[in-house]
Protein backbone atom coordinates (compact mmCIF):
# COMPACT_ATOMS: atom_id res chain seq x y z
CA UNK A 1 0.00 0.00 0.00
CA UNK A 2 1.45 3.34 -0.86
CA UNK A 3 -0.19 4.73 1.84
CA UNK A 4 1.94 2.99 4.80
CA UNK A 5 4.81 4.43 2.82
CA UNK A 6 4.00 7.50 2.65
CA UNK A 7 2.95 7.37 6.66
CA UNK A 8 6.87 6.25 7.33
CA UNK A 9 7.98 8.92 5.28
CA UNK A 10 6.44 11.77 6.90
CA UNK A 11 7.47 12.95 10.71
CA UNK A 12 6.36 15.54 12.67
CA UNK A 13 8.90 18.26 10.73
CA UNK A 14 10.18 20.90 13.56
CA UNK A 15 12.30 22.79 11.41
CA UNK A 16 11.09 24.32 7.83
CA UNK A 17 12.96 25.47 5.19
CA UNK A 18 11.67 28.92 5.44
CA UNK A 19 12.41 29.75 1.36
CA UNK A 20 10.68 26.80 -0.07
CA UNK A 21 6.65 27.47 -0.62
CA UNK A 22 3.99 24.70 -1.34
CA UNK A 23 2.81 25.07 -4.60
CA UNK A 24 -0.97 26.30 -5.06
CA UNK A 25 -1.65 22.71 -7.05
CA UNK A 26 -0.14 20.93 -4.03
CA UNK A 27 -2.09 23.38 -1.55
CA UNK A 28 -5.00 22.86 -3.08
CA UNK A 29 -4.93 19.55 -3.57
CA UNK A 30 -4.45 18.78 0.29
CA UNK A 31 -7.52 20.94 0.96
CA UNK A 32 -9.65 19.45 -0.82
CA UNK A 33 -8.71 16.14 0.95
CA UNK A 34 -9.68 18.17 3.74
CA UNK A 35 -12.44 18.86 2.38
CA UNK A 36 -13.59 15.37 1.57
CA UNK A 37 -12.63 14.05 4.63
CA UNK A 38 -14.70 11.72 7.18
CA UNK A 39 -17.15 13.77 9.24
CA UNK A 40 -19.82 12.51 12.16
CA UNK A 41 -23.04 12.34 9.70
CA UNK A 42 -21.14 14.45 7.20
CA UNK A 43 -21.53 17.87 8.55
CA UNK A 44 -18.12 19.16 8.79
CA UNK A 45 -18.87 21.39 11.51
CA UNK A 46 -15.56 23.07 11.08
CA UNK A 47 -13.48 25.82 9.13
CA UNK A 48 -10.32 25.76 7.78
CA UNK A 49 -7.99 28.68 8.30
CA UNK A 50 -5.14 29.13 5.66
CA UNK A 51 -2.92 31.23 7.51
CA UNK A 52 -0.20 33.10 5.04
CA UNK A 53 -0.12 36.83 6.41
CA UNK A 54 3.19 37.43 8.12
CA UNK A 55 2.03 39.65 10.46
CA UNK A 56 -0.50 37.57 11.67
CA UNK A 57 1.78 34.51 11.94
CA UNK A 58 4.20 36.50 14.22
CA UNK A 59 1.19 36.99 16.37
CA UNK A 60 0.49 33.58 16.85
CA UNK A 61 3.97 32.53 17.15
CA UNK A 62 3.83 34.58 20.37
CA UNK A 63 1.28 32.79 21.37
CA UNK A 64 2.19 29.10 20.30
CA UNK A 65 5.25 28.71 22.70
CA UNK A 66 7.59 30.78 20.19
CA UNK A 67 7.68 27.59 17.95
CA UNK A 68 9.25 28.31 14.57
CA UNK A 69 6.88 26.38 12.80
CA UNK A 70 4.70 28.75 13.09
CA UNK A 71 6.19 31.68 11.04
CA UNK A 72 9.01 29.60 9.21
CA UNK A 73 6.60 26.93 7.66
CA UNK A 74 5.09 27.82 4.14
CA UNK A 75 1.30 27.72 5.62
CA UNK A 76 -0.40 27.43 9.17
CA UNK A 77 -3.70 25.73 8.83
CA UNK A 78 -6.01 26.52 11.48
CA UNK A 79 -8.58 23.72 12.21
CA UNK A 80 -11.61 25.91 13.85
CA UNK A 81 -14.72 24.12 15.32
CA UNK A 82 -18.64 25.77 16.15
CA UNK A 83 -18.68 25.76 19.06
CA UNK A 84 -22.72 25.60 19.04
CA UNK A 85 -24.57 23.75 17.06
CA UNK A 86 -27.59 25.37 16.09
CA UNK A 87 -30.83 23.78 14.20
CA UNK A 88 -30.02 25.74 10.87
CA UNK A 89 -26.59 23.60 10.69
CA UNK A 90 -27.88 20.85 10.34
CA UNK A 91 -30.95 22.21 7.63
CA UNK A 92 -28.20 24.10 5.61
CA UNK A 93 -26.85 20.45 5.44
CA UNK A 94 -30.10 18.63 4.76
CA UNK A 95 -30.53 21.18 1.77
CA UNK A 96 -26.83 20.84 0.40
CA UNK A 97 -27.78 16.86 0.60
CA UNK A 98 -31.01 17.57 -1.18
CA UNK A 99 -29.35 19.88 -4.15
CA UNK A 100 -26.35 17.20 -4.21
CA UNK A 101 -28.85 14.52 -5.12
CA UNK A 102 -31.31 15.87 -6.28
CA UNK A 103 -34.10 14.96 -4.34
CA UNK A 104 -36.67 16.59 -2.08
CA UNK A 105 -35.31 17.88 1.13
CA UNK A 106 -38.86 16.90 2.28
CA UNK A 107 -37.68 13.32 1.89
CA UNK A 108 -34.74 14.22 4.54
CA UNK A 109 -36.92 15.09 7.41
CA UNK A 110 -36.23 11.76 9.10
CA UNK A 111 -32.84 11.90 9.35
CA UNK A 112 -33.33 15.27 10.00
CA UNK A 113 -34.84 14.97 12.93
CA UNK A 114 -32.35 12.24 14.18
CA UNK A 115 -29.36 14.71 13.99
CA UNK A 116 -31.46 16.83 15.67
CA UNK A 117 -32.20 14.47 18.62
CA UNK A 118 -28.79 13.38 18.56
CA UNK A 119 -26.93 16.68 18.84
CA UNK A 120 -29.22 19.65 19.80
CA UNK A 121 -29.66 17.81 23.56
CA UNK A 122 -26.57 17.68 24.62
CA UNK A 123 -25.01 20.14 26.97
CA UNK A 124 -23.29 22.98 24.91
CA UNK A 125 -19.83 22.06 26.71
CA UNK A 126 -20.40 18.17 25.62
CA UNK A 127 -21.29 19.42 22.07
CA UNK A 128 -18.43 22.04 21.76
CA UNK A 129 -15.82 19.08 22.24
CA UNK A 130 -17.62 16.43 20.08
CA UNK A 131 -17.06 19.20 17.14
CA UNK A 132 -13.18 19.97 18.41
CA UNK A 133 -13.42 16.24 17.90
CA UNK A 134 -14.74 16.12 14.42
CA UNK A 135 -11.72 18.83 13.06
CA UNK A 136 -8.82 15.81 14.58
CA UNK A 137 -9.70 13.59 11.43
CA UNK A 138 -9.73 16.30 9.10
CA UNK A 139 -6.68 16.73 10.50
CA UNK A 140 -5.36 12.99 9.79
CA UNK A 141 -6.47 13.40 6.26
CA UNK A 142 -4.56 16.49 5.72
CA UNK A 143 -1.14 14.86 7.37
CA UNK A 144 -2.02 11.64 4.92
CA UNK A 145 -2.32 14.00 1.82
CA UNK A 146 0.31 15.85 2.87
CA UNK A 147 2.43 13.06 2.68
CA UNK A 148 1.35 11.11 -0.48
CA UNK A 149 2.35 14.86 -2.46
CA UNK A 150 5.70 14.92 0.03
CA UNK A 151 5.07 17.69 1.49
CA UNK A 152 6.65 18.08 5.38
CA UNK A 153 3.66 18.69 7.98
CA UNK A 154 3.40 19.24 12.00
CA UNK A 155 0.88 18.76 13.95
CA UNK A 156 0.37 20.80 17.07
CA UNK A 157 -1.50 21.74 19.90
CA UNK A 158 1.01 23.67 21.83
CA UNK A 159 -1.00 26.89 21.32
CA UNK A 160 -3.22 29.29 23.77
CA UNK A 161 -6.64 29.03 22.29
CA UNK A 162 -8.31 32.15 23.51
CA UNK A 163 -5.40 34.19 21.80
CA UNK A 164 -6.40 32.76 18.80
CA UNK A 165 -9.58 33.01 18.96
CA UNK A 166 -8.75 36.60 19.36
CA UNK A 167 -6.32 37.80 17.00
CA UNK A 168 -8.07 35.81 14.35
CA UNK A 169 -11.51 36.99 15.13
CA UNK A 170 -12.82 33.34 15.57
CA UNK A 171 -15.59 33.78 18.09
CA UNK A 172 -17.56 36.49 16.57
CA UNK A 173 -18.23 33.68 14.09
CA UNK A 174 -19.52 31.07 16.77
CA UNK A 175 -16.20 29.05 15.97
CA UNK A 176 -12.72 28.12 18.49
CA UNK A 177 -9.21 27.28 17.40
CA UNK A 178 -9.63 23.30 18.58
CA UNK A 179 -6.09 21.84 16.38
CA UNK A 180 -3.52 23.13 14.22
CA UNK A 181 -0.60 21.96 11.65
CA UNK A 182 1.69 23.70 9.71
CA UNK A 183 3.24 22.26 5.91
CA UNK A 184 6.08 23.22 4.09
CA UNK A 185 9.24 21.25 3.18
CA UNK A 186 12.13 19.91 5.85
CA UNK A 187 14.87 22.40 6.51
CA UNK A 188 18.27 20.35 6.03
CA UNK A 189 18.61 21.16 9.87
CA UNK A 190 16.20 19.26 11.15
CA UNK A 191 17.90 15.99 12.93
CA UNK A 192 14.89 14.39 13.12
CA UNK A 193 14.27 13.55 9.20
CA UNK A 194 17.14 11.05 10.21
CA UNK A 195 15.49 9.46 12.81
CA UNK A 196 13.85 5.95 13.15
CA UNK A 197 10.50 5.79 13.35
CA UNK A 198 9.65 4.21 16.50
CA UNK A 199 5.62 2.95 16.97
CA UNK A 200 4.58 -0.11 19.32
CA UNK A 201 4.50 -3.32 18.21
CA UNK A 202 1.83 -4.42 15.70
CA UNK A 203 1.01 -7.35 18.41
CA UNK A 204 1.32 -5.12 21.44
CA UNK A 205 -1.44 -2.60 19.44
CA UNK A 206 -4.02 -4.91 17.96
CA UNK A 207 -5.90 -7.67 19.48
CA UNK A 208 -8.54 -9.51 17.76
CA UNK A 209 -11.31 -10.93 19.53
């Protein structure tokens, strides 16, 4: 499977080669992974942030533990999650299913109304997380894609989320910084590329019953 190679060719890249840019094909291509990644009944309630502006990167570096990656990478994504989910959510996605189709959104009501059982009763903290939840496998689709095109990507959580949420204007639109990663290409300074991968056992991690 080309997949498991590209998986042991990519590492958590610390240091970025701060002259070498991802290409807009390459950029977009690993959005729209994103984009069609696995979501809890398919409503992605998430945004991406593409994060290029200098300024606003230095910001955020201040704010993310001073970690290089931050400024020196060619792109911070920002995975952002609604932190309330409201009943028009979950219609705007009944009617993008409908137009998708091509059926009646009438014929959606029953499912419909199971999202709507499912999700709108549950305490706003318990929802909040399930959707900070949701933008974690977007996030292991983008560090897949990422690494099928070769391009370097790091994970991260090591970042203040109110500040965030504040210099990038995130709760004014109902959403919270939840997970972030930035992508670029390996800086020939960064010891790690050189280092063996080291995951448990495949007997110690699965067990079939």
């Amino acid at each position: 499977m080309r997949i498991i190679d590209d998986l042991k060719w990519r590492y958590a890249t610390k240091v970025f080669d701060k002259e070498k840019k991802v290409s807009e094909s390459d950029l977009n291509s690993i959005l729209e992974s994103v984009r069609y990644s696995a979501s809890s009944y398919g409503l992605q309630l998430y945004k991406v942030l593409v994060v290029e502006n200098p300024e606003i990167r230095e910001k955020l570096k201040a704010v993310s533990w001073n970690q290089p990656q931050i400024t020196d990478a060619s792109q911070l994504i920002v995975f952002c999650n609604y932190v309330d989910v409201k009943e028009e959510h979950i219609n705007e996605y009944l009617q993008r299913i409908a137009s998708t189709r091509g059926i009646a959104v009438a014929n959606l009501s029953g499912y419909g109304d199971m999202m709507k059982s499912a999700l709108l009763s549950r305490p706003a903290d318990a929802l909040a997380n399930w959707t900070a939840r949701q933008t974690y496998i977007a996030l292991g689709t983008l560090l897949a894609a990422a690494a099928e095109l070769r391009v370097d990507a790091c994970p991260m959580e090591g970042f203040d989320v109110e500040q965030y949420n504040e210099i990038l204007g995130l709760k004014e639109q109902g959403l919270s910084a939840a997970v972030i990663a930035t992508i670029g290409y390996r800086s020939d300074k960064d010891e790690l590329q050189h280092a063996a991968k080291v995951r448990r056992p495949f007997t110690d991690m699965f067990q079939r019953i």
